[in-house]
N, C-alpha and C. Protein backbone atom coordinates (compact mmCIF):
# COMPACT_ATOMS: atom_id res chain seq x y z
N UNK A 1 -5.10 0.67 -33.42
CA UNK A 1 -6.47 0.63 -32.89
C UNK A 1 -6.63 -0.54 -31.93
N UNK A 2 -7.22 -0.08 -30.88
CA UNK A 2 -7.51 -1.54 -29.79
C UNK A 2 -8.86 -1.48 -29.99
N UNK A 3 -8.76 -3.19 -30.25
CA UNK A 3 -9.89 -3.65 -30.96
C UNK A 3 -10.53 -4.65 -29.62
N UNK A 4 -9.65 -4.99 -28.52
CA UNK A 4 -10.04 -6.20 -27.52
C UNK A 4 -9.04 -5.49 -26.33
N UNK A 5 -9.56 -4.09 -25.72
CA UNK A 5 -9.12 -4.11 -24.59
C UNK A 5 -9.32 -4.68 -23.82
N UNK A 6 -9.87 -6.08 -23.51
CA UNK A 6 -10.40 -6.59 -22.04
C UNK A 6 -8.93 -7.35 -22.50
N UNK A 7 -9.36 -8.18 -23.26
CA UNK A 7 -8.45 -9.45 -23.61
C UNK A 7 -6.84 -8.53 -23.65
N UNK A 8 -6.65 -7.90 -23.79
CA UNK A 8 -5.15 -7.00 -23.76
C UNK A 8 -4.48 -6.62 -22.57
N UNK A 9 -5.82 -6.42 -21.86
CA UNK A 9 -5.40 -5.80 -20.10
C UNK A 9 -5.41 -7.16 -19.16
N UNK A 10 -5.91 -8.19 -19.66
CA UNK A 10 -6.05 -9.67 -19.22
C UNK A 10 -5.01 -10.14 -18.97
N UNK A 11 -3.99 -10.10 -20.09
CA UNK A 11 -3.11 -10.62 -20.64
C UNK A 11 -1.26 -9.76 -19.52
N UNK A 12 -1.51 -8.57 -18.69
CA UNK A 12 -0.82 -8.44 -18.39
C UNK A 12 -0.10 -9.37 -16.97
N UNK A 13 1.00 -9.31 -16.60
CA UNK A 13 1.53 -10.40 -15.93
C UNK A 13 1.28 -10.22 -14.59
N UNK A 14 1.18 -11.38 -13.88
CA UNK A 14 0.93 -11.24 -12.44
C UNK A 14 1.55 -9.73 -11.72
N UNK A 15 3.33 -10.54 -12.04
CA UNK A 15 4.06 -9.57 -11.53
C UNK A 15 3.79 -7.80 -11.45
N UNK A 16 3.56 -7.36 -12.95
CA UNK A 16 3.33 -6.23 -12.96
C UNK A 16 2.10 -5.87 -12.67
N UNK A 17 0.89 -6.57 -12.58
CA UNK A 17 -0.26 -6.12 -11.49
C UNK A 17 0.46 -6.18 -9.80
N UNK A 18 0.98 -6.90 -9.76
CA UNK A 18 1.35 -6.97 -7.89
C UNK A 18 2.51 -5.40 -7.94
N UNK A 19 2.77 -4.92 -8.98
CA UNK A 19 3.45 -3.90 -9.07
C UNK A 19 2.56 -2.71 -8.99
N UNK A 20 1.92 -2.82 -9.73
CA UNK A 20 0.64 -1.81 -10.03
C UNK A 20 -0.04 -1.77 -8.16
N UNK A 21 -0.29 -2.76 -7.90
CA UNK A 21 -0.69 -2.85 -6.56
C UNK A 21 -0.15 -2.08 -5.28
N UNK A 22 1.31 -2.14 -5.23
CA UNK A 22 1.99 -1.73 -4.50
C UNK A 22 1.98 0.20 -4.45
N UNK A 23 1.74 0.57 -5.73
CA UNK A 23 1.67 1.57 -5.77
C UNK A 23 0.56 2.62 -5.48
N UNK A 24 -0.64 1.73 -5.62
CA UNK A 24 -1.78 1.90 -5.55
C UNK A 24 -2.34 2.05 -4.30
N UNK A 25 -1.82 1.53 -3.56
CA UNK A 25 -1.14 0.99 -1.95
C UNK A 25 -0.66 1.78 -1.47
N UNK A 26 -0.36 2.38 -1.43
CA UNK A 26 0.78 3.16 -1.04
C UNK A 26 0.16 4.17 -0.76
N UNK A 27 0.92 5.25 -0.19
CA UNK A 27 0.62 6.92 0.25
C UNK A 27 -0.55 6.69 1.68
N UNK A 28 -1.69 7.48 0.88
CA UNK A 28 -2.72 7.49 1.49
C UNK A 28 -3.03 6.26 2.37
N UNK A 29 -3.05 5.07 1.42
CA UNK A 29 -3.51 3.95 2.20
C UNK A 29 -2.30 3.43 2.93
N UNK A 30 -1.58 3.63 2.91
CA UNK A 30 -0.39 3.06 4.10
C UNK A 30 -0.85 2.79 5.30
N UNK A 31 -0.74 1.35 5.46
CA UNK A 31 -1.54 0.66 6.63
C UNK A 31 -0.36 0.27 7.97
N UNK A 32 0.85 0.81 7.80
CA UNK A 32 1.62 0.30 9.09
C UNK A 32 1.56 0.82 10.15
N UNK A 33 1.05 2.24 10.12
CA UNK A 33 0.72 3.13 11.36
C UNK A 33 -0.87 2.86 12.01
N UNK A 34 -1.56 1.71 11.53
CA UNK A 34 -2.92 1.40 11.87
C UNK A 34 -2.48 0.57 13.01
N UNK A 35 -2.86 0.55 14.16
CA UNK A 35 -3.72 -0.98 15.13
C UNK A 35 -3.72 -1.91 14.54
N UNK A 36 -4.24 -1.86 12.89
CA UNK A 36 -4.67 -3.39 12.29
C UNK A 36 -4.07 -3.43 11.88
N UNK A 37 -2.53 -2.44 11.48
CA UNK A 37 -1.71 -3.27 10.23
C UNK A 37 -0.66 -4.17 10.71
N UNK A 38 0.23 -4.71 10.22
CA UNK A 38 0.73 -5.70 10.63
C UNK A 38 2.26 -5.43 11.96
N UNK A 39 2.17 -4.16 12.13
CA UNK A 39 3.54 -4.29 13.03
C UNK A 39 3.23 -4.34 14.19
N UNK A 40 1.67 -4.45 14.59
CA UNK A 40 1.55 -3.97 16.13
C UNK A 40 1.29 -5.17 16.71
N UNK A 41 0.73 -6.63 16.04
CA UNK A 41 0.74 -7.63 16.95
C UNK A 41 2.40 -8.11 16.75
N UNK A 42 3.16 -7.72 16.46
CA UNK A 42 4.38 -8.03 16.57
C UNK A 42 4.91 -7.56 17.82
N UNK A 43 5.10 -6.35 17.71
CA UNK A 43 5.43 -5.17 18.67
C UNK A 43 4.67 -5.72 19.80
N UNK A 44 3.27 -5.80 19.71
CA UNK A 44 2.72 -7.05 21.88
C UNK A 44 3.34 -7.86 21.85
N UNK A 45 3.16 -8.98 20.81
CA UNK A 45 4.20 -10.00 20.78
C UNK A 45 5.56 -10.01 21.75
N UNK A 46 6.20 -9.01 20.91
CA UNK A 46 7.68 -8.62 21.66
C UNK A 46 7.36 -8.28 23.03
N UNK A 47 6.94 -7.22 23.48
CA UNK A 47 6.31 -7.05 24.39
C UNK A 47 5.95 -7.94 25.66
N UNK A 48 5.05 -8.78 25.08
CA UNK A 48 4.73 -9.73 26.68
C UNK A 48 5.74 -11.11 26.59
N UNK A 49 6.53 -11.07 25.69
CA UNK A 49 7.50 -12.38 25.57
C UNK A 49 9.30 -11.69 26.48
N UNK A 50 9.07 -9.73 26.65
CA UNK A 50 10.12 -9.06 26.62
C UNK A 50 11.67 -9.43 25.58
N UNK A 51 11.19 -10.10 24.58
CA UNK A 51 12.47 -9.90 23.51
C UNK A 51 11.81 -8.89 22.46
N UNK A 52 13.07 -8.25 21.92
CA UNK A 52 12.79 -6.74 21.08
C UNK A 52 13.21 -7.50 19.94
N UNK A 53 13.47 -8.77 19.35
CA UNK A 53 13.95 -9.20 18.28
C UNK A 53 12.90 -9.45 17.35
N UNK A 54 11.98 -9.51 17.47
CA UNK A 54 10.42 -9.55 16.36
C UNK A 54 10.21 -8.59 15.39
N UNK A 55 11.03 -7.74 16.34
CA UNK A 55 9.96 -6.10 15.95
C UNK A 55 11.55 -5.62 15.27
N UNK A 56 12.08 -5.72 15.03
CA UNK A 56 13.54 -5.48 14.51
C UNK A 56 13.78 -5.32 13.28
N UNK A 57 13.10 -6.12 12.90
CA UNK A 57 12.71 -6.40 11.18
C UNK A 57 11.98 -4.95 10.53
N UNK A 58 11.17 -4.19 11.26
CA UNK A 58 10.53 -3.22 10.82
C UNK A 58 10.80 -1.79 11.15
N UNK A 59 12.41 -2.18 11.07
CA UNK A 59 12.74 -1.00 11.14
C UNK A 59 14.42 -0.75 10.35
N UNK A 60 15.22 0.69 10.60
CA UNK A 60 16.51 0.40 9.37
C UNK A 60 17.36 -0.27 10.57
N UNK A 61 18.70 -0.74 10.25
CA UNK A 61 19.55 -0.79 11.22
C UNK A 61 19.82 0.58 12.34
N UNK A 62 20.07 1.38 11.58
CA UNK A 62 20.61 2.93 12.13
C UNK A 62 18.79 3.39 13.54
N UNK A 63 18.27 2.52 13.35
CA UNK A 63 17.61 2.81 14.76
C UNK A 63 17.18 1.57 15.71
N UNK A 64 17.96 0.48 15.57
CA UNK A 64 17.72 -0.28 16.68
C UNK A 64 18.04 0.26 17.92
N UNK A 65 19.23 0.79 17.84
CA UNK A 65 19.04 1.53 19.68
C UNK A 65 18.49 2.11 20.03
N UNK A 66 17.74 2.88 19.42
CA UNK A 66 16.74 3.90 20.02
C UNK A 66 15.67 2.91 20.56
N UNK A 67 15.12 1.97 19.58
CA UNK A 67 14.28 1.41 19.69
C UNK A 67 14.38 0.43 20.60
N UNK A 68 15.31 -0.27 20.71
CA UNK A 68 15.60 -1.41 21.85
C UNK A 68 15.83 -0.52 22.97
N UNK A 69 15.96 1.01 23.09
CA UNK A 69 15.99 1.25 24.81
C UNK A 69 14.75 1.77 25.15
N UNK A 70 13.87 1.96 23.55
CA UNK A 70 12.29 2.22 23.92
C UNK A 70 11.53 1.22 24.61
N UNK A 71 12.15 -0.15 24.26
CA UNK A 71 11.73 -1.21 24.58
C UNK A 71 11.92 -1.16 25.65
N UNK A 72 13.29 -1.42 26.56
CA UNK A 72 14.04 -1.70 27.29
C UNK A 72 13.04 -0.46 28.43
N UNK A 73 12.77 0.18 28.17
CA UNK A 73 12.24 1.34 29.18
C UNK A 73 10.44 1.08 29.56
N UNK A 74 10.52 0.40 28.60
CA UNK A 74 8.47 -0.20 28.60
C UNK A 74 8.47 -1.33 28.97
N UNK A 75 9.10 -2.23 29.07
CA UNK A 75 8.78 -3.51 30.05
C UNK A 75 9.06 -2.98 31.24
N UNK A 76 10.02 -2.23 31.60
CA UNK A 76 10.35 -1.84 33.17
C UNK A 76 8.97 -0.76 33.07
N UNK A 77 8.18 -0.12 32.93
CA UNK A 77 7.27 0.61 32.93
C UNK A 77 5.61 -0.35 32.84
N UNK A 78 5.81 -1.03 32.12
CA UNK A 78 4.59 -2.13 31.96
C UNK A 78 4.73 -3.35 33.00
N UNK A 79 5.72 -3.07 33.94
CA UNK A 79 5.62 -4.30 34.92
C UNK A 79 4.84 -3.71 36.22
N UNK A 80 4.60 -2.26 36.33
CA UNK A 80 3.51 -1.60 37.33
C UNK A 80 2.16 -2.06 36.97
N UNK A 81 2.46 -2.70 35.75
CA UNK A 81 0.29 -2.76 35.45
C UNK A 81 -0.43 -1.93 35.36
N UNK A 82 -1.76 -1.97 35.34
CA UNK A 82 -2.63 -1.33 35.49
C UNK A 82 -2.70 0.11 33.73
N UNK A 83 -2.45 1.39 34.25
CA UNK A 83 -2.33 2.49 33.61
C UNK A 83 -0.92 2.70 33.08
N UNK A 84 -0.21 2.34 33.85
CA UNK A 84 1.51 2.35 33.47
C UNK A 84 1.54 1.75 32.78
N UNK A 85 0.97 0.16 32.51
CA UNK A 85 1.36 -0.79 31.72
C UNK A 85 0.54 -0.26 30.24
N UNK A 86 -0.79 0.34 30.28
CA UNK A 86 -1.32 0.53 28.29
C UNK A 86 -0.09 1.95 28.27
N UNK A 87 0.33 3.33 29.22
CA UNK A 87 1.17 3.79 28.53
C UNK A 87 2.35 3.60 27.64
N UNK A 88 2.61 2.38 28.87
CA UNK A 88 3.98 1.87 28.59
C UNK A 88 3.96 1.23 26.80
N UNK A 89 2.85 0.85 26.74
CA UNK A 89 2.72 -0.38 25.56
C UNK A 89 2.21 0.82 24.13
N UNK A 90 1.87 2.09 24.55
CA UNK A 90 1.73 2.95 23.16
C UNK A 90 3.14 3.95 22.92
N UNK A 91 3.83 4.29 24.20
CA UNK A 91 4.62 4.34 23.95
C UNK A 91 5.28 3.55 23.53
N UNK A 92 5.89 2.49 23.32
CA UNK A 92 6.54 1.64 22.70
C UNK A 92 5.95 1.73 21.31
N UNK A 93 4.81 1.50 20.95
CA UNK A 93 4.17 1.30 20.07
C UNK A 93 4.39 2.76 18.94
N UNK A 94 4.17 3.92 19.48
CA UNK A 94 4.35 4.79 18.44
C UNK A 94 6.07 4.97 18.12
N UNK A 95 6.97 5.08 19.26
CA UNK A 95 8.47 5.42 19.17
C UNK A 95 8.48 4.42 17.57
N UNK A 96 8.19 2.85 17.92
CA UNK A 96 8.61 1.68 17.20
C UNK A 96 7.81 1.99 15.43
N UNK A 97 6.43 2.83 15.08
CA UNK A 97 6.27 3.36 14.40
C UNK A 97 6.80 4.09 13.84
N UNK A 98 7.11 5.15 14.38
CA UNK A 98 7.57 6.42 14.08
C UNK A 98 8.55 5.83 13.35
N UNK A 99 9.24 5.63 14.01
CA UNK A 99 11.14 5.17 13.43
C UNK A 99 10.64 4.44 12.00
N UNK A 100 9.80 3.35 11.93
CA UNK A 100 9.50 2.73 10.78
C UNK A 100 8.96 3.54 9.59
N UNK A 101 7.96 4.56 9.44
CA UNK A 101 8.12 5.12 8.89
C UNK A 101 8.80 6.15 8.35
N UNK A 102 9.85 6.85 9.25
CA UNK A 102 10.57 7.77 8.97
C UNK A 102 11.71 6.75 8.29
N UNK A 103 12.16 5.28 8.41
CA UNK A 103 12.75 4.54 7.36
C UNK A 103 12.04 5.11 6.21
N UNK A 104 11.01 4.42 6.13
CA UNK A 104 10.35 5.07 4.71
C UNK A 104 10.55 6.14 3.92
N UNK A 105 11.04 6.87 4.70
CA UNK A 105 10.58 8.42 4.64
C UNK A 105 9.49 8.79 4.13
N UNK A 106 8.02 8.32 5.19
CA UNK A 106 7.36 8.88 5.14
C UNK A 106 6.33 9.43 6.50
N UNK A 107 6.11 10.83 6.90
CA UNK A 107 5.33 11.01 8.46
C UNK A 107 4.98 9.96 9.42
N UNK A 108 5.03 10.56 9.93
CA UNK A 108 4.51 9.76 11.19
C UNK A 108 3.01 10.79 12.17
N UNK A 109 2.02 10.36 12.05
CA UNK A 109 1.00 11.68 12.62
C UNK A 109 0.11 10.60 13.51
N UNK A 110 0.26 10.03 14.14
CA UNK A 110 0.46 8.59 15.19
C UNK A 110 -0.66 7.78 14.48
N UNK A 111 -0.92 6.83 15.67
CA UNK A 111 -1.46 5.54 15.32
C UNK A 111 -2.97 5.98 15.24
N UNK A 112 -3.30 4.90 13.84
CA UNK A 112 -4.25 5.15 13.36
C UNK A 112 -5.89 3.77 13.75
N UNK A 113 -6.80 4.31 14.09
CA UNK A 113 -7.74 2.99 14.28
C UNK A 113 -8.44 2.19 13.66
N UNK A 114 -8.31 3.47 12.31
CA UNK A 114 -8.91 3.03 11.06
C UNK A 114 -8.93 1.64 10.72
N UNK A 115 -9.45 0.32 9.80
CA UNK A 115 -9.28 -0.40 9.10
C UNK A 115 -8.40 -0.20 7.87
N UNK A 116 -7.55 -1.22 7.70
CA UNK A 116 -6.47 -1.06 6.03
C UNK A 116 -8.17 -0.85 5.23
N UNK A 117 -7.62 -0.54 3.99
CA UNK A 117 -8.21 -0.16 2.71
C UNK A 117 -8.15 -1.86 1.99
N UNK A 118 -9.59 -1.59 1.72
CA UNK A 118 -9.43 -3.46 1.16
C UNK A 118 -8.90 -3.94 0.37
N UNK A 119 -8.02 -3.16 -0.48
CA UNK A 119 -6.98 -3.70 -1.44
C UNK A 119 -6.06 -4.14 -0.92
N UNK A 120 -5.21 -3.54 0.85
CA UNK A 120 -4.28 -3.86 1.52
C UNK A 120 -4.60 -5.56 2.21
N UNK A 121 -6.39 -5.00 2.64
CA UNK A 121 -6.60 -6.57 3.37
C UNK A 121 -6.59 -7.99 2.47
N UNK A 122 -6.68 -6.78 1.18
CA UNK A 122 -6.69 -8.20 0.11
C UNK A 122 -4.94 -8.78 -0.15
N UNK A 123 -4.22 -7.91 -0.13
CA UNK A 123 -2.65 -8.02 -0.08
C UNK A 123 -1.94 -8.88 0.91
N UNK A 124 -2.81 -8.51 1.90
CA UNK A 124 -2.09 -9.27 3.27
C UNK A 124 -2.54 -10.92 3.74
N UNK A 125 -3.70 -10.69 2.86
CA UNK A 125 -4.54 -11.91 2.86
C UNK A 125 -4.09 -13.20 2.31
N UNK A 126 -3.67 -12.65 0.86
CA UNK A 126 -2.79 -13.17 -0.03
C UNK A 126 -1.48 -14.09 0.38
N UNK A 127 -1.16 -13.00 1.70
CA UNK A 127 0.52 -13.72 1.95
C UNK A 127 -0.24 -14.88 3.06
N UNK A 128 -1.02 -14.47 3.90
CA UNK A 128 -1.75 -15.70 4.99
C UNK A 128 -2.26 -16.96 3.81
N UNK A 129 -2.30 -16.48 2.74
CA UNK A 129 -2.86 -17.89 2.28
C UNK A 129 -1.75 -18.46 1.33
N UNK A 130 -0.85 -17.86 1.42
CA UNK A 130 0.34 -18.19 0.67
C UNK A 130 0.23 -18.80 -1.33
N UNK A 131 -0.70 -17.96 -1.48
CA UNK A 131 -0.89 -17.59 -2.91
C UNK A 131 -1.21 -16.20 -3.56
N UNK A 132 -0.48 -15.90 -4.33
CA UNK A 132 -1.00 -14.78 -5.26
C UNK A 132 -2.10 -14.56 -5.96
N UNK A 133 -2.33 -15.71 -6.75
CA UNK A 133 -3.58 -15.81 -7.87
C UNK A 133 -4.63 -15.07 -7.88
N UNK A 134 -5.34 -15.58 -6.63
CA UNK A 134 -6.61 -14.50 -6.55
C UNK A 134 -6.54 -13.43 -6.51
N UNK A 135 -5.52 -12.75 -5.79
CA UNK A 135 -5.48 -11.13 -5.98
C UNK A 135 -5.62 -11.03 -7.60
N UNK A 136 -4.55 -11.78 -7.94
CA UNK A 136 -4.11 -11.29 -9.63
C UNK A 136 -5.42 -11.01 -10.74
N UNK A 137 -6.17 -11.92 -10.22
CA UNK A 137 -7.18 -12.42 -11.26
C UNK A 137 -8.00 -11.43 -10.60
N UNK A 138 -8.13 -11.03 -9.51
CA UNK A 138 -9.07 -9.75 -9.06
C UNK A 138 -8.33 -8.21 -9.38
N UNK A 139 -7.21 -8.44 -9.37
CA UNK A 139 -6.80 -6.99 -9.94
C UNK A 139 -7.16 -6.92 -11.50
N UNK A 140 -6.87 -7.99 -12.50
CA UNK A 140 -6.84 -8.57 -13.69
C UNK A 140 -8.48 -7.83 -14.36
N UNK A 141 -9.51 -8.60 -13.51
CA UNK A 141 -10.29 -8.20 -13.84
C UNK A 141 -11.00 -6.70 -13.45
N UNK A 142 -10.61 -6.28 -12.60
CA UNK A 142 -11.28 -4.99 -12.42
C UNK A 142 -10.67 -3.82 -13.37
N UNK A 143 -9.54 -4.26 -13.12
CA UNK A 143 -8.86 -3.43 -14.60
C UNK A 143 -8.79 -3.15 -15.89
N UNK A 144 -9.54 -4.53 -15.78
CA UNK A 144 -9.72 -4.55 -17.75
C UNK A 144 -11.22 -4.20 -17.84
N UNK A 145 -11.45 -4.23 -16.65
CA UNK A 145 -13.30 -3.34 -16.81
C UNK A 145 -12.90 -2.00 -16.82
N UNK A 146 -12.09 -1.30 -15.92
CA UNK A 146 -12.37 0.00 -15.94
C UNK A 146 -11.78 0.62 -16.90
N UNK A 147 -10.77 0.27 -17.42
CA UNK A 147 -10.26 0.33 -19.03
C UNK A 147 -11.14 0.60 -20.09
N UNK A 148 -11.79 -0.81 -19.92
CA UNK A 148 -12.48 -1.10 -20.92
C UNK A 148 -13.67 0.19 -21.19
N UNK A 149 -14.30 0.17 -20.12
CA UNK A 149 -15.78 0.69 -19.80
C UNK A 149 -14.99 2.24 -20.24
N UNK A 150 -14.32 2.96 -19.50
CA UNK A 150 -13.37 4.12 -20.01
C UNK A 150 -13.46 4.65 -21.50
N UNK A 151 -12.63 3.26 -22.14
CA UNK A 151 -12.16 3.37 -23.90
C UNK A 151 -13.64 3.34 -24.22
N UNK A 152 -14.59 2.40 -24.07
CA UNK A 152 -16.13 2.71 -24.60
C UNK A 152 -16.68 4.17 -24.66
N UNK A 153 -16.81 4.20 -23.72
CA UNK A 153 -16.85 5.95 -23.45
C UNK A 153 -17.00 6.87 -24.35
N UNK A 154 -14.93 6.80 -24.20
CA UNK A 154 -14.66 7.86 -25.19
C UNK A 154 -14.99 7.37 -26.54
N UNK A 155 -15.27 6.10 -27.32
CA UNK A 155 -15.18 5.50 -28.31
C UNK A 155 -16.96 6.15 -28.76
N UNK A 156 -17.66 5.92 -27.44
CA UNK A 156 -18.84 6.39 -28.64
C UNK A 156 -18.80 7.93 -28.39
N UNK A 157 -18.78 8.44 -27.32
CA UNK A 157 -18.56 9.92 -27.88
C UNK A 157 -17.86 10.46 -28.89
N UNK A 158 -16.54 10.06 -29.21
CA UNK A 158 -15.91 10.62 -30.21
C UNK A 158 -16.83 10.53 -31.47
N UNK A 159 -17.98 9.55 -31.50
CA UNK A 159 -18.40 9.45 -32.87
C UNK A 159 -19.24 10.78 -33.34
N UNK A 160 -19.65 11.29 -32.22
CA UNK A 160 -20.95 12.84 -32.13
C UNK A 160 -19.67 13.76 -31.85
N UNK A 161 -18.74 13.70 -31.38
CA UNK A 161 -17.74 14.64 -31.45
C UNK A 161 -18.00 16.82 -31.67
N UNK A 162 -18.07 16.06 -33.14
CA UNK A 162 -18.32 17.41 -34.14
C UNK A 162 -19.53 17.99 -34.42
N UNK A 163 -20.54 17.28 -34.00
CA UNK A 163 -22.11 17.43 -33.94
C UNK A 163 -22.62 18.46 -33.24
N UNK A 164 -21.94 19.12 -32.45
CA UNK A 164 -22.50 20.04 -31.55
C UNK A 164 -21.38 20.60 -30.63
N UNK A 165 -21.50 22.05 -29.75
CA UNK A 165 -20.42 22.06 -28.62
C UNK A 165 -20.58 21.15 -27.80
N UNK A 166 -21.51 21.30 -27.27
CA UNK A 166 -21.89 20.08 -26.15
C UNK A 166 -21.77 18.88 -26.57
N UNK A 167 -21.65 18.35 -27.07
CA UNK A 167 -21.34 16.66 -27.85
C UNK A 167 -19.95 17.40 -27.31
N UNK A 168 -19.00 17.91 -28.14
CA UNK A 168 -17.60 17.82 -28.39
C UNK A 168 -16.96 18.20 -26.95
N UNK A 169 -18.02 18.89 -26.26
CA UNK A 169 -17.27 18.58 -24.44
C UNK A 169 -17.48 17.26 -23.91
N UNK A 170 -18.58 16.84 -24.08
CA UNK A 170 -18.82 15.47 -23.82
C UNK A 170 -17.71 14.20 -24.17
N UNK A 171 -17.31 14.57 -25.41
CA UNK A 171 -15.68 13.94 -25.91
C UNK A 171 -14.80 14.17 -25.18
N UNK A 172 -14.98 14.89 -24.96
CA UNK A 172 -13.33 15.92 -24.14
C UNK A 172 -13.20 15.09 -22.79
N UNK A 173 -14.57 14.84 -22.25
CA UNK A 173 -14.43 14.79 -20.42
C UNK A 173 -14.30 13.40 -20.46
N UNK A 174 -15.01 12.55 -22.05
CA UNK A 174 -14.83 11.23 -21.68
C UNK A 174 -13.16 10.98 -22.25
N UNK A 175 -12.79 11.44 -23.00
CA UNK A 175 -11.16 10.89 -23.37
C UNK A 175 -10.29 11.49 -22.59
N UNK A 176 -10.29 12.57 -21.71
CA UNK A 176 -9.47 13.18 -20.65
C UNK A 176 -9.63 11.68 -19.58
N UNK A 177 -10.91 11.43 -19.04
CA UNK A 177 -10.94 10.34 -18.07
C UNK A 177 -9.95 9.17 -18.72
N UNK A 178 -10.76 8.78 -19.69
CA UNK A 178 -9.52 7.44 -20.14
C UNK A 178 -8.33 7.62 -20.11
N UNK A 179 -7.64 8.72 -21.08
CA UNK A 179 -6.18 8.70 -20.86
C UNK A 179 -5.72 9.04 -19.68
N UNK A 180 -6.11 9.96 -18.85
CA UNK A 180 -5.77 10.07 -17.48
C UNK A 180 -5.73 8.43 -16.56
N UNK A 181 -6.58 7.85 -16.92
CA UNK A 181 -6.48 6.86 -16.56
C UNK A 181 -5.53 5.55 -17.29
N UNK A 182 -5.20 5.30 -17.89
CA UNK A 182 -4.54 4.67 -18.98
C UNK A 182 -3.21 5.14 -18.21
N UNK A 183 -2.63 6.59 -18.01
CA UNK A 183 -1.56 7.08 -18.04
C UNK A 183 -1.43 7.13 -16.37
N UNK A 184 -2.37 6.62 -15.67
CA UNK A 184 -2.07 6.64 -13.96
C UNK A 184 -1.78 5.15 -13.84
N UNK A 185 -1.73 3.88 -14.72
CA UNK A 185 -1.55 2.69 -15.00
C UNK A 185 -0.35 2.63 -15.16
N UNK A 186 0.02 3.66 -15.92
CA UNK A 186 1.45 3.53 -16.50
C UNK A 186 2.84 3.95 -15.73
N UNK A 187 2.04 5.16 -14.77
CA UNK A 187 3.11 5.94 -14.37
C UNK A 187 3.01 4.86 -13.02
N UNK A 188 1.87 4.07 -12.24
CA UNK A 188 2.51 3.35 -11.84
C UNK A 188 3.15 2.11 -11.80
N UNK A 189 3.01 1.73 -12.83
CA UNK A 189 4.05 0.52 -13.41
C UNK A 189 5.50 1.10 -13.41
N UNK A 190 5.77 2.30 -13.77
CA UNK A 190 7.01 3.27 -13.76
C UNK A 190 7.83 3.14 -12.32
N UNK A 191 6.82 3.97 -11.70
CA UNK A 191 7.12 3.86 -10.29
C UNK A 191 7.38 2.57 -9.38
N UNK A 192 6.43 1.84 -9.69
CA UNK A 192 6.64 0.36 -9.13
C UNK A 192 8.34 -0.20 -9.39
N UNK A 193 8.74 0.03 -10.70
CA UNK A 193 9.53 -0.45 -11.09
C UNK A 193 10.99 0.40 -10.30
N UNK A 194 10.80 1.99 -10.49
CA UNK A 194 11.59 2.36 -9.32
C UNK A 194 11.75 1.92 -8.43
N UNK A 195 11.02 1.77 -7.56
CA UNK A 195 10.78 1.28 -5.96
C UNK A 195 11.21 0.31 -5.68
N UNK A 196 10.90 -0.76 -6.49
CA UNK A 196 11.93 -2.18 -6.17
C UNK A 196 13.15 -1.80 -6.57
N UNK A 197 13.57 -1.61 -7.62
CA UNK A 197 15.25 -1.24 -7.76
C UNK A 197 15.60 -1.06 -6.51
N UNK A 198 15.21 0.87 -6.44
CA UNK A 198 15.66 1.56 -5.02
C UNK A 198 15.86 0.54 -3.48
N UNK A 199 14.94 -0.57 -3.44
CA UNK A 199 15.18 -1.23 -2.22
C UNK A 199 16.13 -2.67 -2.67
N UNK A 200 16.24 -2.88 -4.06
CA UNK A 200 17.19 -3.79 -3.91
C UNK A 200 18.44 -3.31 -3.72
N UNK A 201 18.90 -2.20 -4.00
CA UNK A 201 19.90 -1.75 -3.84
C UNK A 201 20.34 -1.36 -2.48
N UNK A 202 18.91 -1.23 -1.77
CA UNK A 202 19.47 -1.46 -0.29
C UNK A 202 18.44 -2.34 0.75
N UNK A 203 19.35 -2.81 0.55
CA UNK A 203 18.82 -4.17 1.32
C UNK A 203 18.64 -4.24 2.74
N UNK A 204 19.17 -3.50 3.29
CA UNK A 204 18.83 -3.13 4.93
C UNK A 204 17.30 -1.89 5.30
N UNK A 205 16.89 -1.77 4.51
CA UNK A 205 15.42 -1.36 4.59
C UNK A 205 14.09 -2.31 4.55
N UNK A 206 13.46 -2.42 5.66
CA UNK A 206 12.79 -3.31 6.14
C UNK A 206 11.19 -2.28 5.96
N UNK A 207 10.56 -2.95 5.00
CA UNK A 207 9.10 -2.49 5.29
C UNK A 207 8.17 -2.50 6.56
């Protein structure tokens, strides 16, 4: 019986919330194909400095050439100015995408204008301030609320349960939510834990 889910879900470790995070992160919210996410002031960067070595990092080995003659073809194209020069600079910009996510293996359906998802801005924020903590203690706590608030739920419905049909659907929809939820915690702690393996094992994959 959990008697102190807050204090239980409190208690889990940085690490495996920044795990939980990553996963959570992921898919849908995948912020590298955005304007705002982090590869594209790299990619100008490279760009108006003309070295392709910045942008190198965000991608596998097996496509730097493509990518360095994408490069190599957009400074000679961005030195006309004007209209030549923003083609020149999205071409570069999506080729240098594309390739990065197809590392991933995941689409490429071009650049996006959207804003990251504020869990990402909170992620990225994190590394500019060169601490973890606050995320932690903000993942920490939202989690052990929605847990919590969840297990309540189902905890007082189950007590009317048997009282009626309608009571006993009322059980149903609140303990389906919790464990569904409980068990989307878990599977990505699962997954998290895949995912790092899978990239330690290869180490030439560059997010």
């Amino acid at each position: 019986m959990i008697r102190n889910p807050r204090t239980r879900i409190v208690r889990l470790s940085g690490v495996l919330l920044t795990g939980i995070l990553v996963m959570l992160a992921g898919g849908a919210f995948a912020h590298c194909d955005s304007m705002t996410g982090p590869v594209v002031p790299d990619a100008r960067a490279a760009l108006e400095s003309g070295d392709v070595t910045p942008v190198l990092k965000w991608i596998m080995p097996e496509y730097e050439a493509e990518v360095s003659a994408a490069f190599r073809r957009a400074v000679e194209v961005r030195a006309l100015g004007g209209d030549a020069r923003d083609l020149a600079d999205q071409y570069f910009l999506e080729t240098l995408i594309r390739l990065h996510r197809e590392g991933e293996g995941a689409p490429f359906t071009g650049l996006k204008d959207d804003p990251a998802a504020p869990i990402v801005q909170m992620a990225d924020q994190a590394l500019a301030d060169g601490s973890v903590d606050g995320m932690i203690d903000k993942i920490n706590r939202h989690l052990a609320s929605a847990v919590a608030e969840k297990f309540q739920k189902a905890l007082e419905a189950s007590k009317n349960k048997n009282r009626s049909v309608d009571a006993g659907r009322e059980f149903v929809a609140a303990y389906v939510t919790y464990v569904h939820y409980v068990e989307g915690v878990h599977d990505a702690i699962v997954a998290a834990g895949s995912h790092h393996a899978g990239h330690d094992a290869d180490s030439g994959h560059a997010h």
